[in-house]
PDB file of N, CA and C in Angstrom:
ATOM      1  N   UNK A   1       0.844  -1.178   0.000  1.00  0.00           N
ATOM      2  CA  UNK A   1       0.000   0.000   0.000  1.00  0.00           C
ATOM      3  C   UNK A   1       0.888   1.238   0.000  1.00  0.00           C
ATOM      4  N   UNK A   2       0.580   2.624  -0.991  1.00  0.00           N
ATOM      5  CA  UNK A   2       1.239   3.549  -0.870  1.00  0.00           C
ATOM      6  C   UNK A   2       0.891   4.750  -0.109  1.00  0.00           C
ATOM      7  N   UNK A   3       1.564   5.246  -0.021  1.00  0.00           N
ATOM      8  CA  UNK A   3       0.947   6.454   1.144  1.00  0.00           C
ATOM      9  C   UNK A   3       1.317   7.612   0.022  1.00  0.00           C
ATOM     10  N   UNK A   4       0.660   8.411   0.444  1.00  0.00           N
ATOM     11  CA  UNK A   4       0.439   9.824  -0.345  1.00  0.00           C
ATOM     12  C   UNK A   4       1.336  10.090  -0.760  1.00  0.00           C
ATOM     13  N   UNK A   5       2.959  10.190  -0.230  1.00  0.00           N
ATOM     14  CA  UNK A   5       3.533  11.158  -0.725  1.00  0.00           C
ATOM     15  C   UNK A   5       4.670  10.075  -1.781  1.00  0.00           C
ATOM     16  N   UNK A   6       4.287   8.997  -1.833  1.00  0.00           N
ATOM     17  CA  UNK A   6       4.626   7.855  -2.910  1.00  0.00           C
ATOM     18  C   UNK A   6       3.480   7.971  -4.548  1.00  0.00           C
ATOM     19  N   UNK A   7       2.239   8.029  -4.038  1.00  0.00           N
ATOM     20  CA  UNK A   7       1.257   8.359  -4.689  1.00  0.00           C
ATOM     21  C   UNK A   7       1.357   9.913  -5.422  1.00  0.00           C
ATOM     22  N   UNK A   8       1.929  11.016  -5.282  1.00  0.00           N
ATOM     23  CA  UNK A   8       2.596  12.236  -5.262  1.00  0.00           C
ATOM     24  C   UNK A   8       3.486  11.965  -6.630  1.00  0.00           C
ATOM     25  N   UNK A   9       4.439  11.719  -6.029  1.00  0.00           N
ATOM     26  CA  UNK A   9       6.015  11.625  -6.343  1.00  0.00           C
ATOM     27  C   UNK A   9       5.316  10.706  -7.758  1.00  0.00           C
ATOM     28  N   UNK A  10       4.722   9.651  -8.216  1.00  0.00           N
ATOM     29  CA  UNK A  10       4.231   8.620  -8.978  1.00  0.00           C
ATOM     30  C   UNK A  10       3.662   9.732  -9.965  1.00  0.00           C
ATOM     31  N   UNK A  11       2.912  10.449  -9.434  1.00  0.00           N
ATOM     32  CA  UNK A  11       1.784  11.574 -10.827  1.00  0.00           C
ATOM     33  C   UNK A  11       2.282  12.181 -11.100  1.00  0.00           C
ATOM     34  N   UNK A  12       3.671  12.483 -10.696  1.00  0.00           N
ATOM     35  CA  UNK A  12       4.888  13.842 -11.593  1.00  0.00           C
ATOM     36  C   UNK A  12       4.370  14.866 -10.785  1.00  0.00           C
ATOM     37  N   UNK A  13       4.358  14.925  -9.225  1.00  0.00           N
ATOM     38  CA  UNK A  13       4.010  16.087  -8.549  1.00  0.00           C
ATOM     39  C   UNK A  13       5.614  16.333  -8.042  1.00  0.00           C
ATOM     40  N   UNK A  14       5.987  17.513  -7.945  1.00  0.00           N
ATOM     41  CA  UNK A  14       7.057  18.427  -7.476  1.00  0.00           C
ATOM     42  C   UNK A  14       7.336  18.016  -5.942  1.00  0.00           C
ATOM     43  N   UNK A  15       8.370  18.542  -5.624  1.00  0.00           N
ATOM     44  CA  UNK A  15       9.032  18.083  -4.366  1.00  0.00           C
ATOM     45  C   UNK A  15       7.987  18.988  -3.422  1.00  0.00           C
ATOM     46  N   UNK A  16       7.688  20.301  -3.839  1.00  0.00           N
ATOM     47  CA  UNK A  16       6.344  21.099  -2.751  1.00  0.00           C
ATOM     48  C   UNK A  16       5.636  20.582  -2.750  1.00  0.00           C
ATOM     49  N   UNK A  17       4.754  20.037  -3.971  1.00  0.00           N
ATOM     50  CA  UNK A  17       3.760  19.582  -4.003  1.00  0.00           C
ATOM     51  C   UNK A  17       3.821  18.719  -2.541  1.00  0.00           C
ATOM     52  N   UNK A  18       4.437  17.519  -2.927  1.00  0.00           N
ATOM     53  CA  UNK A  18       4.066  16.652  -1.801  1.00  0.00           C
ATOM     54  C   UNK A  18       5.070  16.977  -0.826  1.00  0.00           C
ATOM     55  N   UNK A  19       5.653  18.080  -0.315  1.00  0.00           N
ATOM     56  CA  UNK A  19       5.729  18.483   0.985  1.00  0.00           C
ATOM     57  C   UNK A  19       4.111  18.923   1.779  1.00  0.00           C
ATOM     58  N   UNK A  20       3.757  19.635   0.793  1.00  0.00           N
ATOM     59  CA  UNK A  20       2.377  20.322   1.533  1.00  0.00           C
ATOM     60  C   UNK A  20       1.662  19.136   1.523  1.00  0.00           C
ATOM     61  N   UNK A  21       1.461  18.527   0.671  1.00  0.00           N
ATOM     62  CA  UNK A  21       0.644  17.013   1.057  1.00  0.00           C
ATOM     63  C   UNK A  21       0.413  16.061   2.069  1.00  0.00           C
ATOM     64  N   UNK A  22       1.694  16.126   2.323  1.00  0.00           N
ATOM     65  CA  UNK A  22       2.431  15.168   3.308  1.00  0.00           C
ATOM     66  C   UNK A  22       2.658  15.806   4.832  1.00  0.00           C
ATOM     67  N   UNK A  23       2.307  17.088   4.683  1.00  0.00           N
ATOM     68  CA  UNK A  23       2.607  18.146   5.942  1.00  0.00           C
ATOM     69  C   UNK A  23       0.991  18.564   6.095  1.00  0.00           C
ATOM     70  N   UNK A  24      -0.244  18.150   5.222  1.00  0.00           N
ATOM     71  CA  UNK A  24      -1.137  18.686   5.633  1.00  0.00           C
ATOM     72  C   UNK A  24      -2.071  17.100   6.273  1.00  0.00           C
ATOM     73  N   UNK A  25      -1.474  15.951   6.035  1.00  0.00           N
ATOM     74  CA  UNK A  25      -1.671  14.514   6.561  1.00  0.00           C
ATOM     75  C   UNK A  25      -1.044  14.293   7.648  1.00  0.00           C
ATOM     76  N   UNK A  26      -2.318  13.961   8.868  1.00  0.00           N
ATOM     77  CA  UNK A  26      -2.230  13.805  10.611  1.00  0.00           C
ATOM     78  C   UNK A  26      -1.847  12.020  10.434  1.00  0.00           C
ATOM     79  N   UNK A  27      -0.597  11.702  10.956  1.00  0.00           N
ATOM     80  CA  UNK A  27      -0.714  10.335  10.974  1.00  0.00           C
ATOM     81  C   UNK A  27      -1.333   9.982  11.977  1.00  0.00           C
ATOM     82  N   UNK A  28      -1.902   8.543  12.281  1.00  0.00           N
ATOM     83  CA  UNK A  28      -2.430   7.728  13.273  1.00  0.00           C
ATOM     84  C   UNK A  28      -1.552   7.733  14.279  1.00  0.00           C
ATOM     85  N   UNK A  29      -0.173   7.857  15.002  1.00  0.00           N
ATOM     86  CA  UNK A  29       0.681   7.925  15.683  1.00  0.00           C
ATOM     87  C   UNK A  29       0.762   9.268  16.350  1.00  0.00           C
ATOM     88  N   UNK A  30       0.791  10.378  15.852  1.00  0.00           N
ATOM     89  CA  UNK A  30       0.576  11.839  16.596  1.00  0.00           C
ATOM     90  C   UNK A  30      -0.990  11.880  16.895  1.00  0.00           C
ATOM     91  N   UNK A  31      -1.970  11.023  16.648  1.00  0.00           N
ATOM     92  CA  UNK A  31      -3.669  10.972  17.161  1.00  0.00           C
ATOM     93  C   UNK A  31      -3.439  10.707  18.215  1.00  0.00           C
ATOM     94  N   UNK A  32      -2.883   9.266  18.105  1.00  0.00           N
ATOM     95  CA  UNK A  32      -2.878   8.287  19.573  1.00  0.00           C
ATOM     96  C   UNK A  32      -1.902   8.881  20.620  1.00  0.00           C
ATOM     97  N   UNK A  33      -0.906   9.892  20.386  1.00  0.00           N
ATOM     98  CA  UNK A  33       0.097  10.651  21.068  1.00  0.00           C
ATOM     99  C   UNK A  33      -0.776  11.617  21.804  1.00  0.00           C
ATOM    100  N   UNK A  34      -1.783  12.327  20.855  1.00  0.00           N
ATOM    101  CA  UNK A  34      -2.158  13.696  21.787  1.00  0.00           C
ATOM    102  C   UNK A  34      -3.536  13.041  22.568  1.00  0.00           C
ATOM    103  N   UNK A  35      -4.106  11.456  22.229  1.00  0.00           N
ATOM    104  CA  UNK A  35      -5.353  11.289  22.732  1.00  0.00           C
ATOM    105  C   UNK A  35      -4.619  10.489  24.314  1.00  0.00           C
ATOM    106  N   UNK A  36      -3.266   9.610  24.575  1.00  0.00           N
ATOM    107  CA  UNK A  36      -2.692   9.306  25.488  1.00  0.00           C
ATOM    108  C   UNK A  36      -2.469  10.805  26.222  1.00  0.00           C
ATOM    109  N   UNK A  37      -1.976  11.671  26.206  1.00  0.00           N
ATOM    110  CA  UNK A  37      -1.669  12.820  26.531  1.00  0.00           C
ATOM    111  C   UNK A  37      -3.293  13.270  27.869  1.00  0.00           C
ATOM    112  N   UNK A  38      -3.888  13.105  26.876  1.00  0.00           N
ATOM    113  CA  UNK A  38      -5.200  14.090  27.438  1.00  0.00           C
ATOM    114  C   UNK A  38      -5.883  12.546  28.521  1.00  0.00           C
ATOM    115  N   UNK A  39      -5.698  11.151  28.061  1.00  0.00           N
ATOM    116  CA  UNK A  39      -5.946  10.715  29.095  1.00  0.00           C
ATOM    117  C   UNK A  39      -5.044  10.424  30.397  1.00  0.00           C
ATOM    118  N   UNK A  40      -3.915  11.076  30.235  1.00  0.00           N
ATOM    119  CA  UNK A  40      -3.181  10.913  31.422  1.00  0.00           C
ATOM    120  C   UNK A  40      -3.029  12.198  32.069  1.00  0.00           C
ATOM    121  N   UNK A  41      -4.000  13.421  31.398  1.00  0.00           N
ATOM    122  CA  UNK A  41      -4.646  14.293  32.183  1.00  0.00           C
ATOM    123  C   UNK A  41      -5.779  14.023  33.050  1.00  0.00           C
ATOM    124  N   UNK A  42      -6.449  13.546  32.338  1.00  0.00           N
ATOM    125  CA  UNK A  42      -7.633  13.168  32.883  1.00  0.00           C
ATOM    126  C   UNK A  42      -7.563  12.087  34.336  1.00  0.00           C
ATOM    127  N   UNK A  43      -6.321  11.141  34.299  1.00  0.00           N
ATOM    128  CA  UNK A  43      -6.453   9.876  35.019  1.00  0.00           C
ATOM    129  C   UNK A  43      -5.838  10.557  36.312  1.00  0.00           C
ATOM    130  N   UNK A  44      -4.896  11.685  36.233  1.00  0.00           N
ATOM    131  CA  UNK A  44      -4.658  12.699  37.000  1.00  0.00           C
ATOM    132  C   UNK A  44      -5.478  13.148  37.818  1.00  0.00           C
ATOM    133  N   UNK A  45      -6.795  14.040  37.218  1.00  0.00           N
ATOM    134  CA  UNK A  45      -8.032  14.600  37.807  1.00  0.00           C
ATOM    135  C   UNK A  45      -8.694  13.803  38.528  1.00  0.00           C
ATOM    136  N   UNK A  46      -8.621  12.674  38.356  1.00  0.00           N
ATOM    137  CA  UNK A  46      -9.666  11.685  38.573  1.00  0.00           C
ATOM    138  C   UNK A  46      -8.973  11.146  40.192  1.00  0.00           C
ATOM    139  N   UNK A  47      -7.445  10.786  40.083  1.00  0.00           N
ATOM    140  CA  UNK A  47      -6.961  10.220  41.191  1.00  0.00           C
ATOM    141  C   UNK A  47      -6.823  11.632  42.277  1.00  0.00           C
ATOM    142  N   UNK A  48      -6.502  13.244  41.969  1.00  0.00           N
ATOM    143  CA  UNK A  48      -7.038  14.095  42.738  1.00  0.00           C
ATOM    144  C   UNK A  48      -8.062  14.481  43.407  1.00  0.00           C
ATOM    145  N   UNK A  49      -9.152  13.979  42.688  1.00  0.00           N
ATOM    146  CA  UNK A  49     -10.587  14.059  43.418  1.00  0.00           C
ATOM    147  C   UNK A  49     -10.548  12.859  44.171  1.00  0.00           C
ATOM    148  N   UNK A  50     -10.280  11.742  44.133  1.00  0.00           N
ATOM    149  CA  UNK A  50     -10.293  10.891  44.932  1.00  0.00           C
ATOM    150  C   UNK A  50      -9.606  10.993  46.471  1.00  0.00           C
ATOM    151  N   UNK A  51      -8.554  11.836  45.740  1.00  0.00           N
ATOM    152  CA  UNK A  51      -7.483  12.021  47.786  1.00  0.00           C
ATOM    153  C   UNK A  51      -8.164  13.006  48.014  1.00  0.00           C
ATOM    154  N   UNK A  52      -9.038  13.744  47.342  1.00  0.00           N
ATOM    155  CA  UNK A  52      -9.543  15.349  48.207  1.00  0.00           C
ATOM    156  C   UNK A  52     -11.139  14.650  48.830  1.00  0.00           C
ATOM    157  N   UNK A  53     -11.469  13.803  48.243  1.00  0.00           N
ATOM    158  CA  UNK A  53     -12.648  12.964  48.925  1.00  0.00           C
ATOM    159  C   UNK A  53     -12.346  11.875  50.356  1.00  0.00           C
ATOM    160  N   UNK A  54     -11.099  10.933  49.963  1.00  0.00           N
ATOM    161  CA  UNK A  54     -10.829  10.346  50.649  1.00  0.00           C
ATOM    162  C   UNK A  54      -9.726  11.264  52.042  1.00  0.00           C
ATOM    163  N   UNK A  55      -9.526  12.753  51.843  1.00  0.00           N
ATOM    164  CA  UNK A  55      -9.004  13.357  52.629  1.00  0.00           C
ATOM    165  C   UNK A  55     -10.270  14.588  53.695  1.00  0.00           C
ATOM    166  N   UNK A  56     -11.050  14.196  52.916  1.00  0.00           N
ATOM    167  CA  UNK A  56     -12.543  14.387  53.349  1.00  0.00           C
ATOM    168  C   UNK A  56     -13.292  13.950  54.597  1.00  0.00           C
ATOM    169  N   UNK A  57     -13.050  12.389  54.140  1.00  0.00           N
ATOM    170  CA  UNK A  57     -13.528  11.563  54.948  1.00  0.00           C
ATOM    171  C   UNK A  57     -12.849  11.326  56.443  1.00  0.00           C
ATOM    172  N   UNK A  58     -11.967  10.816  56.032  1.00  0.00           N
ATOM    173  CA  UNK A  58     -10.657  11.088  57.141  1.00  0.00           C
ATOM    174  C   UNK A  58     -10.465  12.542  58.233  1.00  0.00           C
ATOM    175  N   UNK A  59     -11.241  13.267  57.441  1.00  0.00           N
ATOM    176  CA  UNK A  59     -11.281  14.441  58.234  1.00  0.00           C
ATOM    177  C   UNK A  59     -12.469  14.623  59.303  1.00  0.00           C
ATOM    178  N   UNK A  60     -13.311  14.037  58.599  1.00  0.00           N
ATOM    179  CA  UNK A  60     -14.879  14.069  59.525  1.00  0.00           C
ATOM    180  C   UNK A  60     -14.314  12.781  60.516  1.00  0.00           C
ATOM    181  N   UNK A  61     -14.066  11.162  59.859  1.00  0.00           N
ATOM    182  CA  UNK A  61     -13.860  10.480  61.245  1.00  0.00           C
ATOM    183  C   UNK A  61     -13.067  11.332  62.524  1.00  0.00           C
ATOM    184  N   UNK A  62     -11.863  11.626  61.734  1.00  0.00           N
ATOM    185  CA  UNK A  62     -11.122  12.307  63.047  1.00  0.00           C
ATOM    186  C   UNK A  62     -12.117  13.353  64.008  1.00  0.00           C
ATOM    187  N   UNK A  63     -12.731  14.060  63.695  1.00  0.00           N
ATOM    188  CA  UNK A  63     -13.054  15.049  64.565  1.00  0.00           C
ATOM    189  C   UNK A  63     -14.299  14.334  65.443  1.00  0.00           C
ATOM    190  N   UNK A  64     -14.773  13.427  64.644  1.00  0.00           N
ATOM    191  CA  UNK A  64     -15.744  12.275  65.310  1.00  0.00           C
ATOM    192  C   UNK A  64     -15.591  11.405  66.430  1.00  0.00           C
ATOM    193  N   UNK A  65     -14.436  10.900  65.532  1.00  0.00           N
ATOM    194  CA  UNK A  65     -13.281  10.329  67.296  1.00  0.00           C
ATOM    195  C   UNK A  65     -12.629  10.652  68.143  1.00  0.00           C
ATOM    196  N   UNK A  66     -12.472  12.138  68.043  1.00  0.00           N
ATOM    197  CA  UNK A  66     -11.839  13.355  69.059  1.00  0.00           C
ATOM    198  C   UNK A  66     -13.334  13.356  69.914  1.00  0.00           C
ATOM    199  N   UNK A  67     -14.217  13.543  69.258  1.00  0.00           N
ATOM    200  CA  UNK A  67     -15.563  14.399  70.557  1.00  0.00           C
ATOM    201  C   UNK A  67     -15.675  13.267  71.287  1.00  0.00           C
ATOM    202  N   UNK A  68     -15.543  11.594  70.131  1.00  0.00           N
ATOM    203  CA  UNK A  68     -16.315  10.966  71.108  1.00  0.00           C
ATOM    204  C   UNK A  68     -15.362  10.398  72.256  1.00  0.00           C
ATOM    205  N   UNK A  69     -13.938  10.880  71.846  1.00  0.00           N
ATOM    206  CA  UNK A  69     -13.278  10.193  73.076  1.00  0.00           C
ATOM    207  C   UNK A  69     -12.841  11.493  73.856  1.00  0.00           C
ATOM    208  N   UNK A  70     -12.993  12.656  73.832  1.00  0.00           N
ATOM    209  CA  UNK A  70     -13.709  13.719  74.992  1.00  0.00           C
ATOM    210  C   UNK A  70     -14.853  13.587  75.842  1.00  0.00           C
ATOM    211  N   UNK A  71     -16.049  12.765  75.367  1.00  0.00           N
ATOM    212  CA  UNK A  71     -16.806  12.198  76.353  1.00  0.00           C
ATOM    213  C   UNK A  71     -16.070  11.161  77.299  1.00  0.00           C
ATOM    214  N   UNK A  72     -15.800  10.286  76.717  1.00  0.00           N
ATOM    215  CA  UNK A  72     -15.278   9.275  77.241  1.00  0.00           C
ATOM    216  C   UNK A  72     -14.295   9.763  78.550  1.00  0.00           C
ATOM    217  N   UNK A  73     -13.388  11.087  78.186  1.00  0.00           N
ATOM    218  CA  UNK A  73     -12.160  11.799  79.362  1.00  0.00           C
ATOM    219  C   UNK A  73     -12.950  12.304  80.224  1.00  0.00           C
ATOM    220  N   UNK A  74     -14.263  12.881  80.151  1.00  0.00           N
ATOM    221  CA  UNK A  74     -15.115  13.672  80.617  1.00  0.00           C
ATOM    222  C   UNK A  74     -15.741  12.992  81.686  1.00  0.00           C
ATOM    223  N   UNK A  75     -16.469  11.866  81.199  1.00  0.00           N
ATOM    224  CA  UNK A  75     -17.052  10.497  81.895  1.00  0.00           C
ATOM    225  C   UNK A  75     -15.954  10.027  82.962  1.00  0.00           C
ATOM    226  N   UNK A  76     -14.814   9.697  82.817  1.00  0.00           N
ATOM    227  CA  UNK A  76     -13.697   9.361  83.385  1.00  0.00           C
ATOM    228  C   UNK A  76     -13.245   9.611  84.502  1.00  0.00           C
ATOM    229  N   UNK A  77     -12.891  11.072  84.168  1.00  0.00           N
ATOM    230  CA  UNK A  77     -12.144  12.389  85.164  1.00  0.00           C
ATOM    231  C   UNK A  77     -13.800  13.010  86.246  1.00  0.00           C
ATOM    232  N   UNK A  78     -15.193  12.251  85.312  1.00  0.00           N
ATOM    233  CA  UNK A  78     -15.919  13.070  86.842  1.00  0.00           C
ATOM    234  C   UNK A  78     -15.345  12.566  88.180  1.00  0.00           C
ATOM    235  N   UNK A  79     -16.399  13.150  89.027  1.00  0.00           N
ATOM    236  CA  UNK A  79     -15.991  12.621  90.612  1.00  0.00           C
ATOM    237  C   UNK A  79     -17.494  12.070  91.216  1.00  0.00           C
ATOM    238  N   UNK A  80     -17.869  10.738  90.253  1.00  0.00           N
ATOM    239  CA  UNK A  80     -18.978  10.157  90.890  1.00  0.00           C
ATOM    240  C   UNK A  80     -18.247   9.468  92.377  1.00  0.00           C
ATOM    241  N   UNK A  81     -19.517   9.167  93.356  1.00  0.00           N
ATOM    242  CA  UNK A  81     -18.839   7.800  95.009  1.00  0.00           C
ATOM    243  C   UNK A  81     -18.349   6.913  94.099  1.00  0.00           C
TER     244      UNK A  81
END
């Protein structure tokens, strides 16, 4: 199979000719380059929202297990007989 700028060069087209030809053709290799690109942006975003959720959570237990073991010091330290 020929690629364009074989197909070019074959019809008696000029060395510009199939520069611009060949310079205005996206190969399949710079697609899959800029579409990897944008998903390893994305897989980025995705694992950031996850630690700002899972740093979320972690934040509410803690203050949960602070009050409830302030009862617990509270209960403790009274002065029941």
């Amino acid at each position: 199979m020929k690629c364009r700028r074989q197909k070019a060069e074959e019809a008696g087209g000029h060395r510009k000719e199939t520069k611009t030809l060949y310079a205005s053709f996206h190969t399949p290799q710079s697609a899959a380059r800029n579409s990897s690109r944008g998903q390893a942006l994305t897989e980025y975003v995705v694992i950031a929202g996850l630690l700002m959720a899972s740093l979320g959570i972690l934040t509410v237990f803690f203050v949960t297990f602070k009050e409830y073991g302030m009862r617990i010091l509270a209960l403790v330290s009274s002065e029941y007989p």
